[in-house]
N, C-alpha and C. Protein backbone atom coordinates (compact mmCIF):
# COMPACT_ATOMS: atom_id res chain seq x y z
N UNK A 1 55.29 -115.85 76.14
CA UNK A 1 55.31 -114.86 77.22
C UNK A 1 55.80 -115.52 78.49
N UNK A 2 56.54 -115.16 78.92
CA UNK A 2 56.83 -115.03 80.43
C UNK A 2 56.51 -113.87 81.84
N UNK A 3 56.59 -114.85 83.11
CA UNK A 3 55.99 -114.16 83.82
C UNK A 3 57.20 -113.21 84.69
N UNK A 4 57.08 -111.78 84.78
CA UNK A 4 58.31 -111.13 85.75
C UNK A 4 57.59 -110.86 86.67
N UNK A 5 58.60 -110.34 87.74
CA UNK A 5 58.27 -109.96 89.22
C UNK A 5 58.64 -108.54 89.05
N UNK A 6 57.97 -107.33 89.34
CA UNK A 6 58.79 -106.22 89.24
C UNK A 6 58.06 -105.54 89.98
N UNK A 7 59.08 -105.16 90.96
CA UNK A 7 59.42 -104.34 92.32
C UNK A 7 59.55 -103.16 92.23
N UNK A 8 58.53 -102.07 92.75
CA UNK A 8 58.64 -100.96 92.28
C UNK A 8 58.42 -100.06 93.47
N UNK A 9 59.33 -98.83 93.87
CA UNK A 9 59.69 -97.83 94.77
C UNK A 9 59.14 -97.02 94.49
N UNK A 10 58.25 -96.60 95.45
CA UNK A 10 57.26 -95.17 95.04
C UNK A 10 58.16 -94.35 96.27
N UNK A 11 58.95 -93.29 96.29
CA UNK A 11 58.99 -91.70 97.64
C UNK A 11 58.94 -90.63 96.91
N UNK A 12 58.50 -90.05 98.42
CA UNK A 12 57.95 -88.37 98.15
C UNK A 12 59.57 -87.91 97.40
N UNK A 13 59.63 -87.16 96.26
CA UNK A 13 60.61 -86.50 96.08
C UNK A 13 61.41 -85.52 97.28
N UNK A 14 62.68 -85.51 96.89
CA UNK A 14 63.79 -85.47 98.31
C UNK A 14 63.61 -83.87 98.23
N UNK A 15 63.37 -83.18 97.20
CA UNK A 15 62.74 -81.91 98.21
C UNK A 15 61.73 -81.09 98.21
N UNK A 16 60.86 -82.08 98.58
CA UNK A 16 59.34 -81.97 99.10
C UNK A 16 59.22 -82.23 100.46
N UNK A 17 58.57 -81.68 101.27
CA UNK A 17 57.98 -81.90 102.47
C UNK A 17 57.52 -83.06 102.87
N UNK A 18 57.45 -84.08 103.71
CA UNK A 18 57.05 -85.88 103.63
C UNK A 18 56.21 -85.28 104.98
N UNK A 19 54.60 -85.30 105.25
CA UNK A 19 54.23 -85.25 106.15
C UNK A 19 54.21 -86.51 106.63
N UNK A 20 53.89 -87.87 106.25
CA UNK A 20 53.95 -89.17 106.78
C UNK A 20 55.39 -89.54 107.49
N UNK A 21 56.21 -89.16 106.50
CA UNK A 21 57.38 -89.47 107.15
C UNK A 21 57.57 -88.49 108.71
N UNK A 22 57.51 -87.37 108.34
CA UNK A 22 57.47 -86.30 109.79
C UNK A 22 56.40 -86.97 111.03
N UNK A 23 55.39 -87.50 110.73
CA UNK A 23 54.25 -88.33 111.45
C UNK A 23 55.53 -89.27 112.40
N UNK A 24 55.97 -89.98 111.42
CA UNK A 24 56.66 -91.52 112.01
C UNK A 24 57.23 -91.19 112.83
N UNK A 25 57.99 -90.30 112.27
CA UNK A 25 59.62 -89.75 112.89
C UNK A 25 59.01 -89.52 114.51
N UNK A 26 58.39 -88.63 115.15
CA UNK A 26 57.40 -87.58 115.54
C UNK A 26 57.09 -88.84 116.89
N UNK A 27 56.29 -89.97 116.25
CA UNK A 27 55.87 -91.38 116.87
C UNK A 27 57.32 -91.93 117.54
N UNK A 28 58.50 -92.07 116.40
CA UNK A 28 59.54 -92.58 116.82
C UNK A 28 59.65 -92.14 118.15
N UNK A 29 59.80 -90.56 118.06
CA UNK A 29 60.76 -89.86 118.84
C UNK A 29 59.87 -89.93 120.73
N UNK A 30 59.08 -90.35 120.44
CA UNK A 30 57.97 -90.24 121.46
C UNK A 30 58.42 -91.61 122.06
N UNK A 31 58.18 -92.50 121.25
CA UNK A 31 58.45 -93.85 121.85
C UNK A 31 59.91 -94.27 122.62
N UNK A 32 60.98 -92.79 122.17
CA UNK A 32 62.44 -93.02 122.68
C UNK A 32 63.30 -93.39 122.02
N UNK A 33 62.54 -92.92 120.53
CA UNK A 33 63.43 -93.57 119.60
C UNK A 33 64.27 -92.15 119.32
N UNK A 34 65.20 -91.43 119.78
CA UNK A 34 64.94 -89.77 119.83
C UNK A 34 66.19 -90.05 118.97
N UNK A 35 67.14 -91.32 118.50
CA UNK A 35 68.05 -90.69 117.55
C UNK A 35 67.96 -91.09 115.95
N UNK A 36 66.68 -91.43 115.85
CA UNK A 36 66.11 -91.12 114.50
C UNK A 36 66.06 -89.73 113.71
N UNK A 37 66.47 -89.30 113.12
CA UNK A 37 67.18 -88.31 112.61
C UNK A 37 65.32 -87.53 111.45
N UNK A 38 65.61 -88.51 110.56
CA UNK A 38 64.73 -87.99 109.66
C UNK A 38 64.00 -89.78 109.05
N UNK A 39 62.51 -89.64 108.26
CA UNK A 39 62.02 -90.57 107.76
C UNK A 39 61.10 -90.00 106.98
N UNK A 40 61.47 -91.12 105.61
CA UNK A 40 60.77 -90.94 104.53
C UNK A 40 60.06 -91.88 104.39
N UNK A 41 58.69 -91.86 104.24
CA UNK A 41 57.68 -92.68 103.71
C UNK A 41 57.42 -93.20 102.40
N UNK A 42 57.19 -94.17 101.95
CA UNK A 42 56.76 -94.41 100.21
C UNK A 42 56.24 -95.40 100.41
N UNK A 43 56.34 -96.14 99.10
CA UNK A 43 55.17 -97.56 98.86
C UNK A 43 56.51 -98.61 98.41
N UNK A 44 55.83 -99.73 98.58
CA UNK A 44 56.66 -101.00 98.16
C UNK A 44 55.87 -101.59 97.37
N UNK A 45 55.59 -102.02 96.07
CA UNK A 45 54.66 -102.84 95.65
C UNK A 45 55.29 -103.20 94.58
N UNK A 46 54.27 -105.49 94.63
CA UNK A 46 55.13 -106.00 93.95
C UNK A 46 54.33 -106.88 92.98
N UNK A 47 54.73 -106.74 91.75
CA UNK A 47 53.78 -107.14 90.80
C UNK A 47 54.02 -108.62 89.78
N UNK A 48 53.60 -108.80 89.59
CA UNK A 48 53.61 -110.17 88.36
C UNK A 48 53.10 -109.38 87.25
N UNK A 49 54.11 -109.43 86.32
CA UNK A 49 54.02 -109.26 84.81
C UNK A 49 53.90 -110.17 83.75
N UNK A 50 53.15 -110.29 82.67
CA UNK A 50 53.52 -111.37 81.60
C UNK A 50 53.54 -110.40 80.54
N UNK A 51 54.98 -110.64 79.91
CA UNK A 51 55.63 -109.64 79.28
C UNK A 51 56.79 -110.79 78.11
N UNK A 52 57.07 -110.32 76.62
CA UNK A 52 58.11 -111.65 76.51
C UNK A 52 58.86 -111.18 77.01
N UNK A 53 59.78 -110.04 76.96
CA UNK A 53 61.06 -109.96 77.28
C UNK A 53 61.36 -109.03 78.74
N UNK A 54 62.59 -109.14 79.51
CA UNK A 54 62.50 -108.41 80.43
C UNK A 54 62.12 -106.71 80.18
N UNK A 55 62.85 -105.92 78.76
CA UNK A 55 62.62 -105.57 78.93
C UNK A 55 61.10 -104.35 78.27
N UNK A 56 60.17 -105.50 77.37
CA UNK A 56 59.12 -104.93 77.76
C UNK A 56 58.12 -104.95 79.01
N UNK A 57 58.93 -106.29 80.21
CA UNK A 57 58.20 -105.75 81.20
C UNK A 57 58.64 -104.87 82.46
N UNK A 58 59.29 -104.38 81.62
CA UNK A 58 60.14 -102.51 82.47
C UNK A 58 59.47 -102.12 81.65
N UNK A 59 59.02 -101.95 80.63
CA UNK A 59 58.67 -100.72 79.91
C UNK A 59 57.07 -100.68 80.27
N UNK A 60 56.19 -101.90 80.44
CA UNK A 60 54.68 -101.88 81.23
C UNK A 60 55.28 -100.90 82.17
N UNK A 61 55.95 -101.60 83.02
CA UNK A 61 55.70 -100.87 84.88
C UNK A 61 56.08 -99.87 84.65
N UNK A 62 57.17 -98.93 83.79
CA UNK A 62 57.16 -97.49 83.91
C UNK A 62 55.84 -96.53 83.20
N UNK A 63 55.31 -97.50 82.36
CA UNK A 63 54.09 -96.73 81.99
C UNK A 63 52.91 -96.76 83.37
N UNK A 64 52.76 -98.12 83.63
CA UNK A 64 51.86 -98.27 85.05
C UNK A 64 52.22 -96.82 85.94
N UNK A 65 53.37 -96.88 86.11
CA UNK A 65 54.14 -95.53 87.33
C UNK A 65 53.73 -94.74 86.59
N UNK A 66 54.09 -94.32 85.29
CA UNK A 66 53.93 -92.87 84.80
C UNK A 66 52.13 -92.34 85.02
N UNK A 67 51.19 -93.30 84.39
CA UNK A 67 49.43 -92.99 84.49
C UNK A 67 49.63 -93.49 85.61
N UNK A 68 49.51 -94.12 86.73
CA UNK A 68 48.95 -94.74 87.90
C UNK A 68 49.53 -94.47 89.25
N UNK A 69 50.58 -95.43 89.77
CA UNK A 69 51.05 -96.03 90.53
C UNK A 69 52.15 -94.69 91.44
N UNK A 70 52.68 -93.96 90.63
CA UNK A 70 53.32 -92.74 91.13
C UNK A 70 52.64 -91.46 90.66
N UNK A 71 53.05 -90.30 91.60
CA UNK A 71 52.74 -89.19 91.31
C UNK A 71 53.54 -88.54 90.56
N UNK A 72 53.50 -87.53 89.15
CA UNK A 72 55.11 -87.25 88.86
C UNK A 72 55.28 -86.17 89.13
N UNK A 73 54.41 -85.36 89.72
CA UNK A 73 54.68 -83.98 90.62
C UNK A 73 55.43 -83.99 91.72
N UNK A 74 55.14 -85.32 92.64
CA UNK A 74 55.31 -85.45 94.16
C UNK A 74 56.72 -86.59 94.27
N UNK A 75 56.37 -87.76 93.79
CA UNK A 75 57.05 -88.84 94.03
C UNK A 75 57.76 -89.31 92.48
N UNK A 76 59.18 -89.69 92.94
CA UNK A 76 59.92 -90.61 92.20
C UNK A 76 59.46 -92.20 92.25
N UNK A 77 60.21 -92.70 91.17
CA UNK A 77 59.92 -94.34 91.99
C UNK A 77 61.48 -94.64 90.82
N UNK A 78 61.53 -95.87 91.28
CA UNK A 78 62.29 -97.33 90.98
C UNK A 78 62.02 -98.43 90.29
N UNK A 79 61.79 -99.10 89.46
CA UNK A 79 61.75 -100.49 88.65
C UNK A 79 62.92 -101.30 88.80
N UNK A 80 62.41 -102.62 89.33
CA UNK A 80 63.32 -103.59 89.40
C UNK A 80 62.75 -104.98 88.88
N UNK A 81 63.41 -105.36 87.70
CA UNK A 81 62.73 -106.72 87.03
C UNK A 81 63.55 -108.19 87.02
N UNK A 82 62.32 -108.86 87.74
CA UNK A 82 63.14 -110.28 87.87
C UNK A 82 62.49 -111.63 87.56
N UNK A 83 62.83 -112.20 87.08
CA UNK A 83 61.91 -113.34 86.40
C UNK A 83 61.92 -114.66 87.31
């Protein structure tokens, strides 16, 4: 077994409503940041896998995302595997 790193992108799906992101934006625009347009919020999180091959450890983290880590009503995500 070897150990991967895999980087995984949780956002609100692109057409859903992002109240966090509307929050930021909202903060931005207050602070003078007024040509911030739009912002989307999500998660960054980064994991250590021990997996043999790369790609059964894509196939953990999309199961992790599918039960856990993402919503599949609300949010998409991303897998990125690196050893």
């Amino acid at each position: 077994m070897s150990a991967y790193t895999v980087e995984i992108r949780v956002m609100p799906r692109a057409s859903l409503l992002d109240p966090q992101g509307q929050a930021v934006q909202h903060a931005l625009q207050a602070l003078g940041f007024g040509d911030v347009a739009s912002v989307r919020a999500g998660k960054h999180l980064v994991l250590q896998v021990q997996a043999a091959t790369r790609e059964e450890a894509a196939a953990k983290a999309r199961t992790m995302c599918d039960r856990l880590l993402a919503n599949p009503v609300t949010e998409d995500y991303e897998c990125n595997v690196s050893q």
